[in-house]
C-alpha atoms as a PDB file:
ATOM      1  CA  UNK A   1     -68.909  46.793 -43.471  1.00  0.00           C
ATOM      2  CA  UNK A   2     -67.267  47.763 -47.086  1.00  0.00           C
ATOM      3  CA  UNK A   3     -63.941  46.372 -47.984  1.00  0.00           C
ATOM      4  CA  UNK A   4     -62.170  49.279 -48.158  1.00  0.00           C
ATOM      5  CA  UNK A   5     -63.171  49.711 -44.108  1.00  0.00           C
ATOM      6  CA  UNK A   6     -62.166  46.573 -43.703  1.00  0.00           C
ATOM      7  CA  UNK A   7     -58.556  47.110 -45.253  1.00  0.00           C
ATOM      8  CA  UNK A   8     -58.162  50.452 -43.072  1.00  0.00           C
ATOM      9  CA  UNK A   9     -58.733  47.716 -40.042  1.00  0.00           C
ATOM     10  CA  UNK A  10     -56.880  45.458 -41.176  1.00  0.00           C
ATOM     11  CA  UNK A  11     -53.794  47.915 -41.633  1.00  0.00           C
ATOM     12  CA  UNK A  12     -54.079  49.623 -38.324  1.00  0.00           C
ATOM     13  CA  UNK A  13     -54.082  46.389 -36.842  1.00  0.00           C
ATOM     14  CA  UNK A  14     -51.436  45.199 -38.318  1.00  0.00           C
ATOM     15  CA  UNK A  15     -49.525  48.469 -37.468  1.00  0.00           C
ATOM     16  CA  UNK A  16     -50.306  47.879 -33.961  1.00  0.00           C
ATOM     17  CA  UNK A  17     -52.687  50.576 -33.573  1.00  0.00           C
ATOM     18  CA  UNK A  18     -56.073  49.595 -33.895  1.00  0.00           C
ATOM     19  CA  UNK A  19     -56.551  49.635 -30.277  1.00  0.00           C
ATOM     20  CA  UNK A  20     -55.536  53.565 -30.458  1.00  0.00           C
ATOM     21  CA  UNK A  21     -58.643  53.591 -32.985  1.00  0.00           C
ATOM     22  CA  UNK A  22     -61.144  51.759 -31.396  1.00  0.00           C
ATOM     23  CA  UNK A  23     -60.577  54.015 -28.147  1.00  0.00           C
ATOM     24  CA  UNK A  24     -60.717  56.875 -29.881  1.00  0.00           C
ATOM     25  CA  UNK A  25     -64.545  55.811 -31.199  1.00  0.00           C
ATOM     26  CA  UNK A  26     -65.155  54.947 -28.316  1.00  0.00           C
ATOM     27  CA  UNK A  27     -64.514  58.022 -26.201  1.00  0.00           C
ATOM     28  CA  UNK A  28     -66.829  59.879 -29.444  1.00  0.00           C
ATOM     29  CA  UNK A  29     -69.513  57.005 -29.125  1.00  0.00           C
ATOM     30  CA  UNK A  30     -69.526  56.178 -32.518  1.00  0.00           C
ATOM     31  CA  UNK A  31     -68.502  52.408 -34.422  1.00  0.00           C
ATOM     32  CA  UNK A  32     -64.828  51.832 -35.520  1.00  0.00           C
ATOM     33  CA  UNK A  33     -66.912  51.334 -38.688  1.00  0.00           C
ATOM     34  CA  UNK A  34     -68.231  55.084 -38.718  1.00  0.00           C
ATOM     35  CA  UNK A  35     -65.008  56.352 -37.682  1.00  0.00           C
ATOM     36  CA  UNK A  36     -63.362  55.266 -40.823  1.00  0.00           C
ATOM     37  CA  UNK A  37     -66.171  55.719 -42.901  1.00  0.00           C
ATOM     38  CA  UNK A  38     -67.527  58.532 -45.216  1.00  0.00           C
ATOM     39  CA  UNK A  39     -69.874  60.152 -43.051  1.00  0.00           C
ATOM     40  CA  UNK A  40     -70.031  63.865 -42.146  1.00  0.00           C
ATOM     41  CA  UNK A  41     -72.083  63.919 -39.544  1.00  0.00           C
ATOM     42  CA  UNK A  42     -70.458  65.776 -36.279  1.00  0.00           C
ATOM     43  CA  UNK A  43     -69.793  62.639 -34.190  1.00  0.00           C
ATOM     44  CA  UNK A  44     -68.182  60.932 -36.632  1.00  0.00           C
ATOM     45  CA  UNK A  45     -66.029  63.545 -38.091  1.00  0.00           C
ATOM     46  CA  UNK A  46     -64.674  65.033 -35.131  1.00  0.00           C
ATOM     47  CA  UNK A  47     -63.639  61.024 -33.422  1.00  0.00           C
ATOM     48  CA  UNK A  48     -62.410  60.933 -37.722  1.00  0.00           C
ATOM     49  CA  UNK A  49     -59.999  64.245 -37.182  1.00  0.00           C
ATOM     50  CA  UNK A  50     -59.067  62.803 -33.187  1.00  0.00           C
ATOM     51  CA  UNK A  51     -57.574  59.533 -35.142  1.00  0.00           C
ATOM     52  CA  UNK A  52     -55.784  61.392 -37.976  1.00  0.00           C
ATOM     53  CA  UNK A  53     -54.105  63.866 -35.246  1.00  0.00           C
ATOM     54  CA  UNK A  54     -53.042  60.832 -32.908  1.00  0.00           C
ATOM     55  CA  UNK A  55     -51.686  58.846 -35.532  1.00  0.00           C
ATOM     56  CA  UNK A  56     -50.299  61.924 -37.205  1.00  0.00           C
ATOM     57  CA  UNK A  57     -48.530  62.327 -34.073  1.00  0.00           C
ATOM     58  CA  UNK A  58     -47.445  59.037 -33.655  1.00  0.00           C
ATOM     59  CA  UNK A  59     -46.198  58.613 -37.519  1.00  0.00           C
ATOM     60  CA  UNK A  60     -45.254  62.087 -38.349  1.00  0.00           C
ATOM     61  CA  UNK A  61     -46.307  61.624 -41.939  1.00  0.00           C
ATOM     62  CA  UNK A  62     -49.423  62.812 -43.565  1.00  0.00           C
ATOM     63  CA  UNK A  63     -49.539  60.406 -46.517  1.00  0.00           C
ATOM     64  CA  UNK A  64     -48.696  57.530 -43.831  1.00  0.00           C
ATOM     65  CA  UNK A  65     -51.520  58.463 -41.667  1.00  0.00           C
ATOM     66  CA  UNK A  66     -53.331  58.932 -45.346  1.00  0.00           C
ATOM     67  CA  UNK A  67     -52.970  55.236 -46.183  1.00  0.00           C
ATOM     68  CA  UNK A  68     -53.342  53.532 -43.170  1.00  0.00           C
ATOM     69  CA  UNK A  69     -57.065  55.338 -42.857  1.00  0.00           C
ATOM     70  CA  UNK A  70     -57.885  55.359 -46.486  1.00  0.00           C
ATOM     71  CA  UNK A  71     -57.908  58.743 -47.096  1.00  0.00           C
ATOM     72  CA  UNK A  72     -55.814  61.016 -49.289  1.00  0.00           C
ATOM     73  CA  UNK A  73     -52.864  62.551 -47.632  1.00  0.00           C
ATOM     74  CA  UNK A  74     -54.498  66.530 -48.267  1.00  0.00           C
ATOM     75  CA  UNK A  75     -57.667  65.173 -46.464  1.00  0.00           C
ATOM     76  CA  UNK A  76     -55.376  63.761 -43.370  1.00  0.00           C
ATOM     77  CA  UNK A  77     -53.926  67.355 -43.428  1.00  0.00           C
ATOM     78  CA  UNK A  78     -57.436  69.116 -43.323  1.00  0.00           C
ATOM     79  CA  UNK A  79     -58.643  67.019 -40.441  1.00  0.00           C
ATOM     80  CA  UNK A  80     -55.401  67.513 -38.300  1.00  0.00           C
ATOM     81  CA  UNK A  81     -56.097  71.374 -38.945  1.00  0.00           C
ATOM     82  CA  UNK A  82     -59.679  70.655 -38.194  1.00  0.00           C
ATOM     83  CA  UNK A  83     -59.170  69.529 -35.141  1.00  0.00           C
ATOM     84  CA  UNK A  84     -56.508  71.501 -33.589  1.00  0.00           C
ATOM     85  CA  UNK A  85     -59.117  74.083 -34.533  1.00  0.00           C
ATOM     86  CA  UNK A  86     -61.761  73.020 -32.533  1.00  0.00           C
ATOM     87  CA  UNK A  87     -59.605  72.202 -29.733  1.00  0.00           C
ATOM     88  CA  UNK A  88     -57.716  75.456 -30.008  1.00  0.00           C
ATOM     89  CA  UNK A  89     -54.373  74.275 -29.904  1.00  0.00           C
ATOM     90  CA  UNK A  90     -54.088  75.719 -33.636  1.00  0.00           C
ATOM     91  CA  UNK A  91     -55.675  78.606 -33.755  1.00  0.00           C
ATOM     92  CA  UNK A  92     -56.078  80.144 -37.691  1.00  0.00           C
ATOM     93  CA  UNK A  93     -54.704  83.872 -37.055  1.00  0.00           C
ATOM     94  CA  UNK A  94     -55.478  86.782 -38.975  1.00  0.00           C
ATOM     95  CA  UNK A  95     -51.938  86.597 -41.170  1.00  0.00           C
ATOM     96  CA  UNK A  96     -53.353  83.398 -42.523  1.00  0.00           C
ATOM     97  CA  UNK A  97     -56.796  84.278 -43.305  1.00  0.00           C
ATOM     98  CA  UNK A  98     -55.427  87.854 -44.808  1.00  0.00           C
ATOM     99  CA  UNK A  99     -53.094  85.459 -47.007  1.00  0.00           C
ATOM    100  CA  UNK A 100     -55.913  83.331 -47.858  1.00  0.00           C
ATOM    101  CA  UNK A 101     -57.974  86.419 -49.111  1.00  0.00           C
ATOM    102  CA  UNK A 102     -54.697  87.452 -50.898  1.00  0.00           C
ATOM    103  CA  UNK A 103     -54.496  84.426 -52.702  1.00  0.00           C
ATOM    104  CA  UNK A 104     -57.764  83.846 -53.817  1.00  0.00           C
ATOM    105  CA  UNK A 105     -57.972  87.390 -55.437  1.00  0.00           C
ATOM    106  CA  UNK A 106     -55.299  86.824 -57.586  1.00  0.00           C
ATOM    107  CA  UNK A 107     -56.660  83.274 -58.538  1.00  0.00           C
ATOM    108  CA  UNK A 108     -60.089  85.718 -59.780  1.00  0.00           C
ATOM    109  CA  UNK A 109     -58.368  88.198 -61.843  1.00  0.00           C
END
């Protein structure tokens, strides 16, 4: 186990939720450690995107969330998205991909 997976431990525990964490692996069947590691493999990420949307939930604070998991605050926002996505209780309309397209032609010009 690296240190910096230790330190996420360590400060979920300390924030009383590690036990939210270790259910959360769990219920994915995958180690605390992978959880809060840097894998991308399916299992992993989607028990990863579970945690950040509980404890965003809990904390309402991305860079919050951001520290206690060791991740950047833009990556806690990603896997929130993420997984609202897959569970469809944020579905990406049209308007939003139509702004997306929008955007990045501008960005190319």
């Amino acid at each position: 186990m690296s240190s910096l997976i230790e330190a996420a431990i360590e400060r979920l525990r300390a924030c009383g939720l590690l036990d939210l964490a270790e259910e959360i692996a769990a219920r994915h069947h995958v180690t605390l450690d992978e959880v809060l590691g840097r894998s991308r493999a399916r299992p992993e990420t989607n028990a990863r995107f579970e945690l950040c949307t509980r404890l965003y939930q809990r904390l309402h604070s991305y860079p919050r969330v951001g520290e206690l998991v060791g991740r950047d605050h833009s990556t806690v926002i990603e896997a929130v998205r993420q997984h609202r996505a897959r569970r469809g209780t944020f579905p990406v309309d049209e308007a939003t991909k139509n702004l997306d397209r929008l955007f990045c032609a501008r960005r190319s010009r």
